[in-house]
C-alpha atoms as a PDB file:
ATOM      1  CA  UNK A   1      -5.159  19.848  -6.319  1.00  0.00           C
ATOM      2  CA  UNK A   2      -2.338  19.306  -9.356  1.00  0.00           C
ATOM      3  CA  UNK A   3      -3.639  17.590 -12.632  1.00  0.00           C
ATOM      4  CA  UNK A   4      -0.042  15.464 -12.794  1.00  0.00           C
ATOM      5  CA  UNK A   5       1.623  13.801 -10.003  1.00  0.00           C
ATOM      6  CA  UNK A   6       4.616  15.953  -8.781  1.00  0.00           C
ATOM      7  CA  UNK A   7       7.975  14.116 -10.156  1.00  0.00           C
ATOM      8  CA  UNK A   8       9.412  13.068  -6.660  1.00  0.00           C
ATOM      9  CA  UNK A   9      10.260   9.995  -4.738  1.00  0.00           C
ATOM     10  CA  UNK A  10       9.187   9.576  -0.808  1.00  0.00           C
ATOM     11  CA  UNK A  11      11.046   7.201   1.373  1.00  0.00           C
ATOM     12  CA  UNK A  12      11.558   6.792   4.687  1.00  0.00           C
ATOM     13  CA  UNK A  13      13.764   4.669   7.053  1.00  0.00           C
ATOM     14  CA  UNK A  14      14.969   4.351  10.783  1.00  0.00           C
ATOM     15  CA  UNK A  15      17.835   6.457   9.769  1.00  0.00           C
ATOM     16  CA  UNK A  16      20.281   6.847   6.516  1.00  0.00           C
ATOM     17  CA  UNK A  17      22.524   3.932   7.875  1.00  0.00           C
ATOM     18  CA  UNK A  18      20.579   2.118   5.179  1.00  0.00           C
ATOM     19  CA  UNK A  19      21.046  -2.027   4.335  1.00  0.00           C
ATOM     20  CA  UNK A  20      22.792  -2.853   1.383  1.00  0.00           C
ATOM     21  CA  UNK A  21      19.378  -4.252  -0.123  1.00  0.00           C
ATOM     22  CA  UNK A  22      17.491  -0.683   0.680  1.00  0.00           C
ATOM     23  CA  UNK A  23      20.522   1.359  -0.808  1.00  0.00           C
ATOM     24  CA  UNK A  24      20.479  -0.709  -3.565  1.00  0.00           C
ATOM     25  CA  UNK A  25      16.658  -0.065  -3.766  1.00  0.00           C
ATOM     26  CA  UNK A  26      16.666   3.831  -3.335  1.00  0.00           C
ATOM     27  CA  UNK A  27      19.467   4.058  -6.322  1.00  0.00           C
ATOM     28  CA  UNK A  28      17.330   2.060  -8.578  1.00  0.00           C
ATOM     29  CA  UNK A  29      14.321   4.474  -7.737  1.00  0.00           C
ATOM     30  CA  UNK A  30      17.105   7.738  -8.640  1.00  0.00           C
ATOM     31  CA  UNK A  31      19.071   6.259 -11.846  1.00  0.00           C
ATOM     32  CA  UNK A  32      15.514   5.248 -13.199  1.00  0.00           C
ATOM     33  CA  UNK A  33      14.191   8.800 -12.379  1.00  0.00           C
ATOM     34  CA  UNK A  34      16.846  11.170 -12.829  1.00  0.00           C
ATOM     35  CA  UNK A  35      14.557  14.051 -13.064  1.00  0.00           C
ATOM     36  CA  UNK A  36      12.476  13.560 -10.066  1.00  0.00           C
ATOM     37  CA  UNK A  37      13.104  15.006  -6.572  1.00  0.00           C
ATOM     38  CA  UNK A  38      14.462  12.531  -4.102  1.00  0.00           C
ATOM     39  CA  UNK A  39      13.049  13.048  -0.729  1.00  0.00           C
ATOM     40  CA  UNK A  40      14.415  10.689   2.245  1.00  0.00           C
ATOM     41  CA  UNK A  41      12.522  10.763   5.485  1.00  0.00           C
ATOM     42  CA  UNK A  42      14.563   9.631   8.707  1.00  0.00           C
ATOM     43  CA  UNK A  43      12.944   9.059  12.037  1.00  0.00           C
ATOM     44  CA  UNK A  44      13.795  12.563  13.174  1.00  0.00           C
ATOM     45  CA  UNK A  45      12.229  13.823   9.941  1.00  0.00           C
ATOM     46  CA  UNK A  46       9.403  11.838  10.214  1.00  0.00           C
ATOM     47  CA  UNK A  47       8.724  13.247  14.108  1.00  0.00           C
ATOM     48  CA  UNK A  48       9.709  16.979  12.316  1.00  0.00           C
ATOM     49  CA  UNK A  49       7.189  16.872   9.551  1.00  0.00           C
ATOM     50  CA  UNK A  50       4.154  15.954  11.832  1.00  0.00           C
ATOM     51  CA  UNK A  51       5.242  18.457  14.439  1.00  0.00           C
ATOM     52  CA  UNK A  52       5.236  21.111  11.533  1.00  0.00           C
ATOM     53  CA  UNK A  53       2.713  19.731   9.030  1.00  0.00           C
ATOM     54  CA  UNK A  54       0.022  18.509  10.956  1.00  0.00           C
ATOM     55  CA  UNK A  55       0.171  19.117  14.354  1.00  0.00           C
ATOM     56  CA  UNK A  56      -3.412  18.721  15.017  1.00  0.00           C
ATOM     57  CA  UNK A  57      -2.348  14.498  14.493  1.00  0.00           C
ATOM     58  CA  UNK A  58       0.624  14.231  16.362  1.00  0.00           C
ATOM     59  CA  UNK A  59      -0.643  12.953  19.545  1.00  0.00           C
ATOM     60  CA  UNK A  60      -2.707   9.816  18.088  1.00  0.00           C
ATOM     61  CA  UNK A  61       0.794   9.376  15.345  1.00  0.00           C
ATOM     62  CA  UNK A  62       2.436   9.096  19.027  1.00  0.00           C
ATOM     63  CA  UNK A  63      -0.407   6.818  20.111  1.00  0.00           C
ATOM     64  CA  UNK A  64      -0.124   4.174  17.743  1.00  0.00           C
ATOM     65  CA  UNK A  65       0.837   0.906  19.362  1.00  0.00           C
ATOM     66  CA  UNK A  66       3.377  -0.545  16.352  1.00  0.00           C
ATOM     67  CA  UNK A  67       5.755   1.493  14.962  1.00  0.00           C
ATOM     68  CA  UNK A  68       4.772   0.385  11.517  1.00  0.00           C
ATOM     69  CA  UNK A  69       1.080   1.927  12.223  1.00  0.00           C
ATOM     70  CA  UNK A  70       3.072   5.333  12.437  1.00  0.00           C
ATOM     71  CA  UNK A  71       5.156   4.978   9.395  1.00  0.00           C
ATOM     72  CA  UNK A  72       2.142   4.026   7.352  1.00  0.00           C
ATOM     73  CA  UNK A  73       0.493   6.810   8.716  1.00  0.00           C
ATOM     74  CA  UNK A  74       3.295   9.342   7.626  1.00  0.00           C
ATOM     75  CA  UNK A  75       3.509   7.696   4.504  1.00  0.00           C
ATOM     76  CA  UNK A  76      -0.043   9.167   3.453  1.00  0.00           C
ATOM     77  CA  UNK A  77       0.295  12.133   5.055  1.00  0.00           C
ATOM     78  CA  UNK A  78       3.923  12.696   2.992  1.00  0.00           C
ATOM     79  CA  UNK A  79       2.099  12.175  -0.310  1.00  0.00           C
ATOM     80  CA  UNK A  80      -0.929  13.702   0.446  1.00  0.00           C
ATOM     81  CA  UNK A  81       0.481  17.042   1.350  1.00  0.00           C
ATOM     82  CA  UNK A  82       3.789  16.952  -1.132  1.00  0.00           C
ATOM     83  CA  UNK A  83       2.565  14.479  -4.303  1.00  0.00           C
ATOM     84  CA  UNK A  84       4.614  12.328  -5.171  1.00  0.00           C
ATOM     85  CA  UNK A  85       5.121   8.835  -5.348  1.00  0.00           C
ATOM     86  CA  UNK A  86       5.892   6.650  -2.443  1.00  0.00           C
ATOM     87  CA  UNK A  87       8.109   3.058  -2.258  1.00  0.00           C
ATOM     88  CA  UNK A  88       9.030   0.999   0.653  1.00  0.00           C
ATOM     89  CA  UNK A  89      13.166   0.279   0.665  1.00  0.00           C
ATOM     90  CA  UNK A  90      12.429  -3.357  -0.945  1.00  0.00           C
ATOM     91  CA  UNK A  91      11.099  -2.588  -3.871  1.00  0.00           C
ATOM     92  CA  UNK A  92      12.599  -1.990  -7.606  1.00  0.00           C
ATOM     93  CA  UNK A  93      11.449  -0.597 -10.874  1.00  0.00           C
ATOM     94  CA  UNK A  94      12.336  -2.189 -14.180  1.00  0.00           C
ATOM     95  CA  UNK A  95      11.319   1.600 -15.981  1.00  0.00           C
ATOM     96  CA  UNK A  96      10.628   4.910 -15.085  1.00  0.00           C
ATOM     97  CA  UNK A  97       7.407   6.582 -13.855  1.00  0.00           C
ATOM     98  CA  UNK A  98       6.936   9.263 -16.206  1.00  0.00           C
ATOM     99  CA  UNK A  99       4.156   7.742 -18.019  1.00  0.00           C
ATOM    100  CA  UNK A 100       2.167   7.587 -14.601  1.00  0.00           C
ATOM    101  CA  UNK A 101       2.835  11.166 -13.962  1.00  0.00           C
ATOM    102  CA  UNK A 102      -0.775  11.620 -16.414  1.00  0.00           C
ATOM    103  CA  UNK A 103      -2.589   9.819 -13.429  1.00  0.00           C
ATOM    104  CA  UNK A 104      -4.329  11.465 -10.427  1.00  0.00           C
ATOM    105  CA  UNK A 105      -3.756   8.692  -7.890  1.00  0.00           C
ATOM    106  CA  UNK A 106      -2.244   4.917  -8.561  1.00  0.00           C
ATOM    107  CA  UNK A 107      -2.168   2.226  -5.988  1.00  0.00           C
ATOM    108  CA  UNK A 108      -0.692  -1.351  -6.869  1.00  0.00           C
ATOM    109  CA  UNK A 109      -2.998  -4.662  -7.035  1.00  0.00           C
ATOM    110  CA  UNK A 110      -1.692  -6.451  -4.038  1.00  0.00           C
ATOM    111  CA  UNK A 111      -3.063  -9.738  -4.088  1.00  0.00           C
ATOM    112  CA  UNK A 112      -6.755 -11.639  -3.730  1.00  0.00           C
ATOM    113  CA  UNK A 113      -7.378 -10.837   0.093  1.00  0.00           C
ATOM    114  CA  UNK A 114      -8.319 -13.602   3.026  1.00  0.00           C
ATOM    115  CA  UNK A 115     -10.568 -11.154   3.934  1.00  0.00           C
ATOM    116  CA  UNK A 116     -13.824 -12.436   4.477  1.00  0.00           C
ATOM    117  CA  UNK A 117     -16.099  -9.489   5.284  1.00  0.00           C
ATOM    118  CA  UNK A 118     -14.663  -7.335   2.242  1.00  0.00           C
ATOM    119  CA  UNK A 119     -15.768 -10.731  -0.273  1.00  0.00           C
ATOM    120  CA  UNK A 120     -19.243 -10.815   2.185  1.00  0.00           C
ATOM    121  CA  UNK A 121     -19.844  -7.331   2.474  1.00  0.00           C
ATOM    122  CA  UNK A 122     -18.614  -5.991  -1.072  1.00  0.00           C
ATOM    123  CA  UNK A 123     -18.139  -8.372  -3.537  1.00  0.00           C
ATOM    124  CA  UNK A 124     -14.253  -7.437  -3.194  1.00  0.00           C
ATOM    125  CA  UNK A 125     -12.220 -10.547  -3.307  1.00  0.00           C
ATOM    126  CA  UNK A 126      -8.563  -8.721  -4.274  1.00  0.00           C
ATOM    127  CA  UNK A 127      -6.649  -5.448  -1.942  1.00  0.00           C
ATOM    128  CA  UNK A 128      -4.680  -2.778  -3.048  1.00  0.00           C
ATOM    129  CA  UNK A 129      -1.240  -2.352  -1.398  1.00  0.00           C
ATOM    130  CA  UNK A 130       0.674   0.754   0.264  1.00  0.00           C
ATOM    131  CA  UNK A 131       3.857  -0.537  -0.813  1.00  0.00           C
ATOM    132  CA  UNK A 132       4.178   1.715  -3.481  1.00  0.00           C
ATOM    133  CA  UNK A 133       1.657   4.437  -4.738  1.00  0.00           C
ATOM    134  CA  UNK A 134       1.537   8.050  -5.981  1.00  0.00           C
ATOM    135  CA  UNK A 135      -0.752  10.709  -6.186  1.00  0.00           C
ATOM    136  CA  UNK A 136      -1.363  14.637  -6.660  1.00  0.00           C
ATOM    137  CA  UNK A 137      -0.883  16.851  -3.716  1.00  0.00           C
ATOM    138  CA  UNK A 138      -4.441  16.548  -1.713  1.00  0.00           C
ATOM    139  CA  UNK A 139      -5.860  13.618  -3.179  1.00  0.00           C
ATOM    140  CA  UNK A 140      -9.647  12.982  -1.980  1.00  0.00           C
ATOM    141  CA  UNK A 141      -8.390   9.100  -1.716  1.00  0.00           C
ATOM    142  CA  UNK A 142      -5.611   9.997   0.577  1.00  0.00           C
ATOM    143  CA  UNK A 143      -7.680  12.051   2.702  1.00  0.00           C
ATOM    144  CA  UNK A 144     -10.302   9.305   3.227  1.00  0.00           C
ATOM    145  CA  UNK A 145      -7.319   6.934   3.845  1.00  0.00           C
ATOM    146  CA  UNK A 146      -5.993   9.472   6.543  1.00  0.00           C
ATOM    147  CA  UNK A 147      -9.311  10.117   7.810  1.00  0.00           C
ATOM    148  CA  UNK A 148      -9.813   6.099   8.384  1.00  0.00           C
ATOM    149  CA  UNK A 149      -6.507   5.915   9.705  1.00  0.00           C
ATOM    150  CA  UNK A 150      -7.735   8.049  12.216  1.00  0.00           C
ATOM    151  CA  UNK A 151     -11.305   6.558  12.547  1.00  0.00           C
ATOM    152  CA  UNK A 152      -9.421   3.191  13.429  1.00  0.00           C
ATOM    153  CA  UNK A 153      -7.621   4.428  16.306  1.00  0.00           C
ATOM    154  CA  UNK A 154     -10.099   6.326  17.949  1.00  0.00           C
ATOM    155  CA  UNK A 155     -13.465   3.268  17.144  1.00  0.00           C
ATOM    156  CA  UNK A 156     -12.600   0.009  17.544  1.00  0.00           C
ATOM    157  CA  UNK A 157     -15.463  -1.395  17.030  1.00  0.00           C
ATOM    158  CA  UNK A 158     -15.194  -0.164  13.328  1.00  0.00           C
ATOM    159  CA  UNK A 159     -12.517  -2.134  12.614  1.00  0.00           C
ATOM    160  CA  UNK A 160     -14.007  -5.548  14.321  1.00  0.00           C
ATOM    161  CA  UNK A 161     -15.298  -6.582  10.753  1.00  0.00           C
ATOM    162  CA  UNK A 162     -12.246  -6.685   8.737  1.00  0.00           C
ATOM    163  CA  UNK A 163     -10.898  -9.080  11.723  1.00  0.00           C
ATOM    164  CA  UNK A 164     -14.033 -11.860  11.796  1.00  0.00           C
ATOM    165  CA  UNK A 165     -12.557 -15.042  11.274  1.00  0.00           C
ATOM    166  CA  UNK A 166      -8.864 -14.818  11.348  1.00  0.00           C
ATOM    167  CA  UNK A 167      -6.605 -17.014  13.860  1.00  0.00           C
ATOM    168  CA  UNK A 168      -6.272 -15.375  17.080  1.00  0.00           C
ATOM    169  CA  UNK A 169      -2.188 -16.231  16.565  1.00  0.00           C
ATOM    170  CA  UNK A 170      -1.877 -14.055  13.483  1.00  0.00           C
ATOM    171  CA  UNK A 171      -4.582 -11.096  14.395  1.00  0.00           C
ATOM    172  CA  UNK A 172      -1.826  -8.779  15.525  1.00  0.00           C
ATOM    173  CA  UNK A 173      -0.276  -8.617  12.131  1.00  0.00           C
ATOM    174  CA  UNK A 174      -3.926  -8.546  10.258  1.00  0.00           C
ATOM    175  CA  UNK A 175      -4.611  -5.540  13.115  1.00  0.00           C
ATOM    176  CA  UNK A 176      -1.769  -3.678  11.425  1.00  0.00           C
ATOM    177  CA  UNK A 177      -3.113  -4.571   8.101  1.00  0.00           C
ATOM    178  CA  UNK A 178      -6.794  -3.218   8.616  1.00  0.00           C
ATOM    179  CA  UNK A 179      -5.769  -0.188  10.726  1.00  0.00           C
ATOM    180  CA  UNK A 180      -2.693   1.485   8.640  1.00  0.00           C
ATOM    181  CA  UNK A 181      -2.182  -1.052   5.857  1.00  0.00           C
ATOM    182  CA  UNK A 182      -3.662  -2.963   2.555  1.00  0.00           C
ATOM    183  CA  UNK A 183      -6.367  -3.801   4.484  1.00  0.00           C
ATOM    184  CA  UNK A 184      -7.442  -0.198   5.482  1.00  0.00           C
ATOM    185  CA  UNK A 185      -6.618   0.803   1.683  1.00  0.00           C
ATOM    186  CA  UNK A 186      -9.090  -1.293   0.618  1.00  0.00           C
ATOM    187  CA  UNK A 187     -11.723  -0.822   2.749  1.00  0.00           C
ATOM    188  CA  UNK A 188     -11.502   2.777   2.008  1.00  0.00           C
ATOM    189  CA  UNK A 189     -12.053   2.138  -1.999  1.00  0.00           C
ATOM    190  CA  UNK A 190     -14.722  -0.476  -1.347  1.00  0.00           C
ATOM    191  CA  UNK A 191     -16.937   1.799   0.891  1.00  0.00           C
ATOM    192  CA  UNK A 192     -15.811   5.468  -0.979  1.00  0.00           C
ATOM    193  CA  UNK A 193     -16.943   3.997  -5.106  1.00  0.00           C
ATOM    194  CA  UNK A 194     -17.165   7.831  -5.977  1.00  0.00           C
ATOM    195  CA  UNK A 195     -13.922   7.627  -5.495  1.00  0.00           C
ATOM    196  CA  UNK A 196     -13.128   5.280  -7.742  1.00  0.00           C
ATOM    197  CA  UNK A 197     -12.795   7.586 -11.178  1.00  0.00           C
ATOM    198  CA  UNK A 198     -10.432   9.278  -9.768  1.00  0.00           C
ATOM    199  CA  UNK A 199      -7.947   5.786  -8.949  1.00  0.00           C
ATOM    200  CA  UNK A 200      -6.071   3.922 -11.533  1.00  0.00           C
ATOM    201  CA  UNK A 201      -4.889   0.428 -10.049  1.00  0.00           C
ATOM    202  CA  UNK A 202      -2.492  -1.417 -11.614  1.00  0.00           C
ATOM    203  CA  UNK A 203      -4.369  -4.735 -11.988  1.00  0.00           C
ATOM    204  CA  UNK A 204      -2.527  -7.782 -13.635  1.00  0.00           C
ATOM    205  CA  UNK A 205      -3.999  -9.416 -16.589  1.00  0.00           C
ATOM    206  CA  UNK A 206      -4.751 -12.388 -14.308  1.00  0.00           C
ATOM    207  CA  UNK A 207      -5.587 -11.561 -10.928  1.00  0.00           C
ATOM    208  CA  UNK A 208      -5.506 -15.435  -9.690  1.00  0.00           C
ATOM    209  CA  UNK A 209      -2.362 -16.060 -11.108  1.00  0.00           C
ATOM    210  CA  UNK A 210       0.374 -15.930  -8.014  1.00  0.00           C
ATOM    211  CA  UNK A 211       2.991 -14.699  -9.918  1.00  0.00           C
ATOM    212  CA  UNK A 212       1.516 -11.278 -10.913  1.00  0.00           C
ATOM    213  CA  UNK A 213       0.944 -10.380  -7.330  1.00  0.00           C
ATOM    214  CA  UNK A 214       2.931  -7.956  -5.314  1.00  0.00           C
ATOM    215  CA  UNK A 215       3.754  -6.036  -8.795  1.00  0.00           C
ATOM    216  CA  UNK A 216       3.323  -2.144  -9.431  1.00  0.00           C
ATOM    217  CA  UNK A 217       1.646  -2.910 -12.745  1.00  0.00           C
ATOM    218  CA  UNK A 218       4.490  -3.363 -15.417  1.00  0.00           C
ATOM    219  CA  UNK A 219       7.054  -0.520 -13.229  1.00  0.00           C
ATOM    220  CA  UNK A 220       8.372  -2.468 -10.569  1.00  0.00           C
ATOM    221  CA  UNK A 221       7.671  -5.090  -8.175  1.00  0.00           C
ATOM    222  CA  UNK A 222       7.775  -5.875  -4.349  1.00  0.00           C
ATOM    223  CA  UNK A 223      10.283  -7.842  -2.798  1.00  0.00           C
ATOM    224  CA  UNK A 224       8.174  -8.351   0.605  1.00  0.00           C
ATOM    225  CA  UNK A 225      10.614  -8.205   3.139  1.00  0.00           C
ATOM    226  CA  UNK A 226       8.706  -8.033   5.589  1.00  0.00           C
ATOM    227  CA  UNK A 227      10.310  -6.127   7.911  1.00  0.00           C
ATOM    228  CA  UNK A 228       7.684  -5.135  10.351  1.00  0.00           C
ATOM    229  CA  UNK A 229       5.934  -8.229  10.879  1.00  0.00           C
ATOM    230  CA  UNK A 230       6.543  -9.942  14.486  1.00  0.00           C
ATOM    231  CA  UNK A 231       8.774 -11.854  14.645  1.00  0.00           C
ATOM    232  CA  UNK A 232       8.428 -15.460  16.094  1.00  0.00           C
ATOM    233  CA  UNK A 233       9.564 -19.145  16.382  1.00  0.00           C
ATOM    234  CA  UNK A 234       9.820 -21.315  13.601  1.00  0.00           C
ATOM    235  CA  UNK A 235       6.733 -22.921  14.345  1.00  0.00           C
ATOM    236  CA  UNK A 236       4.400 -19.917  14.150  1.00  0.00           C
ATOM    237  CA  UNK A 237       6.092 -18.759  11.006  1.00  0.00           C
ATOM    238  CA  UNK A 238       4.954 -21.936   9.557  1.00  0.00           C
ATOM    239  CA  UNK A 239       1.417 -22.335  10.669  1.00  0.00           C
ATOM    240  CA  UNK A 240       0.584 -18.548   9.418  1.00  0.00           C
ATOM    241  CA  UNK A 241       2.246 -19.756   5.991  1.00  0.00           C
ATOM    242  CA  UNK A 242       0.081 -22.800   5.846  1.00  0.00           C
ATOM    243  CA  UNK A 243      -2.512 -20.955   6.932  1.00  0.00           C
ATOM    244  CA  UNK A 244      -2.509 -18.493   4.329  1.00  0.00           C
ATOM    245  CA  UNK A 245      -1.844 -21.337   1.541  1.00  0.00           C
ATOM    246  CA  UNK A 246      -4.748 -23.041   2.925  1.00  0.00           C
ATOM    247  CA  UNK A 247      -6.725 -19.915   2.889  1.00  0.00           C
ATOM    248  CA  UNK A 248      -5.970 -18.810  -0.849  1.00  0.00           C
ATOM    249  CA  UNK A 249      -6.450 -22.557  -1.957  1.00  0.00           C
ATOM    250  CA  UNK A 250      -9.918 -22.160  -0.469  1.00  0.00           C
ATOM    251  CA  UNK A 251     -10.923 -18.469  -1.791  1.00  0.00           C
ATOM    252  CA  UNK A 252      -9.258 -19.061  -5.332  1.00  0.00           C
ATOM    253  CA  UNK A 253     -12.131 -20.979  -7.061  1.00  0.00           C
ATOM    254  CA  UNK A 254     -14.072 -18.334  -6.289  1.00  0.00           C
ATOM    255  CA  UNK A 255     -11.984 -15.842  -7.784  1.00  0.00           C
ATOM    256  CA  UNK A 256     -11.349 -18.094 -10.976  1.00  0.00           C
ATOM    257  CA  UNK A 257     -15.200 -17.850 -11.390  1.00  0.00           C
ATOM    258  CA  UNK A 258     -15.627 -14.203 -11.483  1.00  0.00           C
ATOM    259  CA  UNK A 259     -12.697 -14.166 -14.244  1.00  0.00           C
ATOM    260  CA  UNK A 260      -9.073 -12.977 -14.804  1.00  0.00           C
ATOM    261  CA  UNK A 261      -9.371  -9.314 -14.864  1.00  0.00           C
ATOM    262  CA  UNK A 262     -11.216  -6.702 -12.153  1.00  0.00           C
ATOM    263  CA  UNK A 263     -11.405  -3.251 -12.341  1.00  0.00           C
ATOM    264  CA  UNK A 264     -13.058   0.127 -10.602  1.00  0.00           C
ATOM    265  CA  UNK A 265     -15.128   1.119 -13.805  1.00  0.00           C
ATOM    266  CA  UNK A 266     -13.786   4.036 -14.818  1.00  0.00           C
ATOM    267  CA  UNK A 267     -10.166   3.579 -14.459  1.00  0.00           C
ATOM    268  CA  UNK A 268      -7.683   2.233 -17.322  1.00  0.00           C
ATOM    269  CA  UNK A 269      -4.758   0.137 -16.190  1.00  0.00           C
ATOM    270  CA  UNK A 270      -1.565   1.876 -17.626  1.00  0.00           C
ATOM    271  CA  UNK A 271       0.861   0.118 -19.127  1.00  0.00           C
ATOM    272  CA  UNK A 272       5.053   0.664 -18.938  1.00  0.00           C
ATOM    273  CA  UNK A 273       6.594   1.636 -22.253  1.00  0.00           C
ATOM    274  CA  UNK A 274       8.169  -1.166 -24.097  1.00  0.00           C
ATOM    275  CA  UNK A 275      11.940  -0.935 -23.551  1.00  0.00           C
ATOM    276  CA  UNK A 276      14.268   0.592 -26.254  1.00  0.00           C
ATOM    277  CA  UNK A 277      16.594  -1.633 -28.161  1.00  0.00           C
END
């Protein structure tokens, strides 16, 4: 395994016919990074590189019910056997990366989770996201991520916990979540702490404030598109969003007692250089 992260960009997309917001996105990632690699996986690329990297997973990467399930999927598998850094097509830097080349593996602070079994079970009340991340070429996170991935598909009943108490009219999306997504990310750091010296996460100064979340740190931040969620009636578009407002109104004090700031221990945040003048 390297000691830097490899200086390349992974994205992928239905095909290179991309929206004006996601070409606008990828040349932000390449005039910000003019030294790294650009690497652009379309669907045909995606099916190519299982086929020829890892065969051995290419029936159950065919086997996943949601099509986001399988791009999640690749995106781990991309980073784990290239390095590199990985961003979804709505998301934007404000600097370059090269500081966080130093780091072995660095996942975003997503949010304070709605999870109740990860607060219950672990004492975890925040996620990490998959939105953006980076890491050497055979990470030991990445390969417990894959490995869950995997373990998710093929037990069910392992991923019943993450799923106790959520409204049956939103579990599809929170299935995505704990299978391929944050959720799953999480899970995997919470239950794999000798992990944890070798992750930096990019936690805010104040993980209850709102307006920190969905930020890589001080590099870039999230746009949450959305994309891949279902897509339904007005109506159930605004019960999940009162939902989750009622949900993080009712976790947050909580939070607010344990503090402003979490961390894994033995990781630093890192900071973004200040810009020039």
């Amino acid at each position: 395994m390297a000691d830097r992260i490899p200086a390349r960009i992974i994205q992928t997309g239905r095909s290179r016919d991309l929206t004006l917001l996601a070409k606008a996105a990828a040349a932000n990632l390449q005039a910000l990074n003019p030294d790294f690699e650009y690497c652009f996986f379309d669907d045909k690329d995606v099916l190519a590189f299982i086929r020829d990297e890892f065969p051995e997973y290419r029936d159950i990467f065919e086997a996943f019910p949601f099509r986001i399930q399988r791009f999640d999927f690749f995106r781990y598998l991309a980073v784990f056997r290239l390095g590199g850094f990985y961003f979804d097509l709505d998301f934007f830097l404000a600097t370059g990366l090269q500081p966080l080349r130093a780091e072995r593996c660095v996942l975003p602070f997503e949010e304070l989770t709605l999870n109740r079994w990860l607060r219950r079970r672990f004492g975890m009340d925040w996620e990490v996201g998959n939105y953006a991340f980076g890491a050497t070429s055979g990470h030991p996170f990445l390969q417990a991520a894959i490995e869950n991935c995997l373990r998710a598909q093929r037990d069910p009943a392992w991923v019943k916990p993450m799923m106790r108490g959520l409204p049956w009219l939103f579990r599809q999306e929170f299935h995505v979540l704990n299978t391929t997504g944050p959720g799953l990310l999480s899970r995997t750091l919470a239950e794999d702490p000798h992990l944890a010296p070798q992750v930096t996460v990019l936690f805010p100064e104040d993980v209850c404030d709102r307006r920190t979340w969905h930020q890589f740190g001080d590099f870039g931040v999230h746009l949450m598109e959305g994309s891949w969620r279902t897509k339904g009636g007005y109506l159930r578009r605004r019960l999940a969003n009162l939902w989750e407002t009622w949900s993080v109104r009712r976790s947050l004090p909580e939070s607010r007692r344990r503090g402003k700031t979490r961390s894994l221990g033995l990781v630093d945040v890192v900071k973004a250089p200040e810009a020039q003048v």
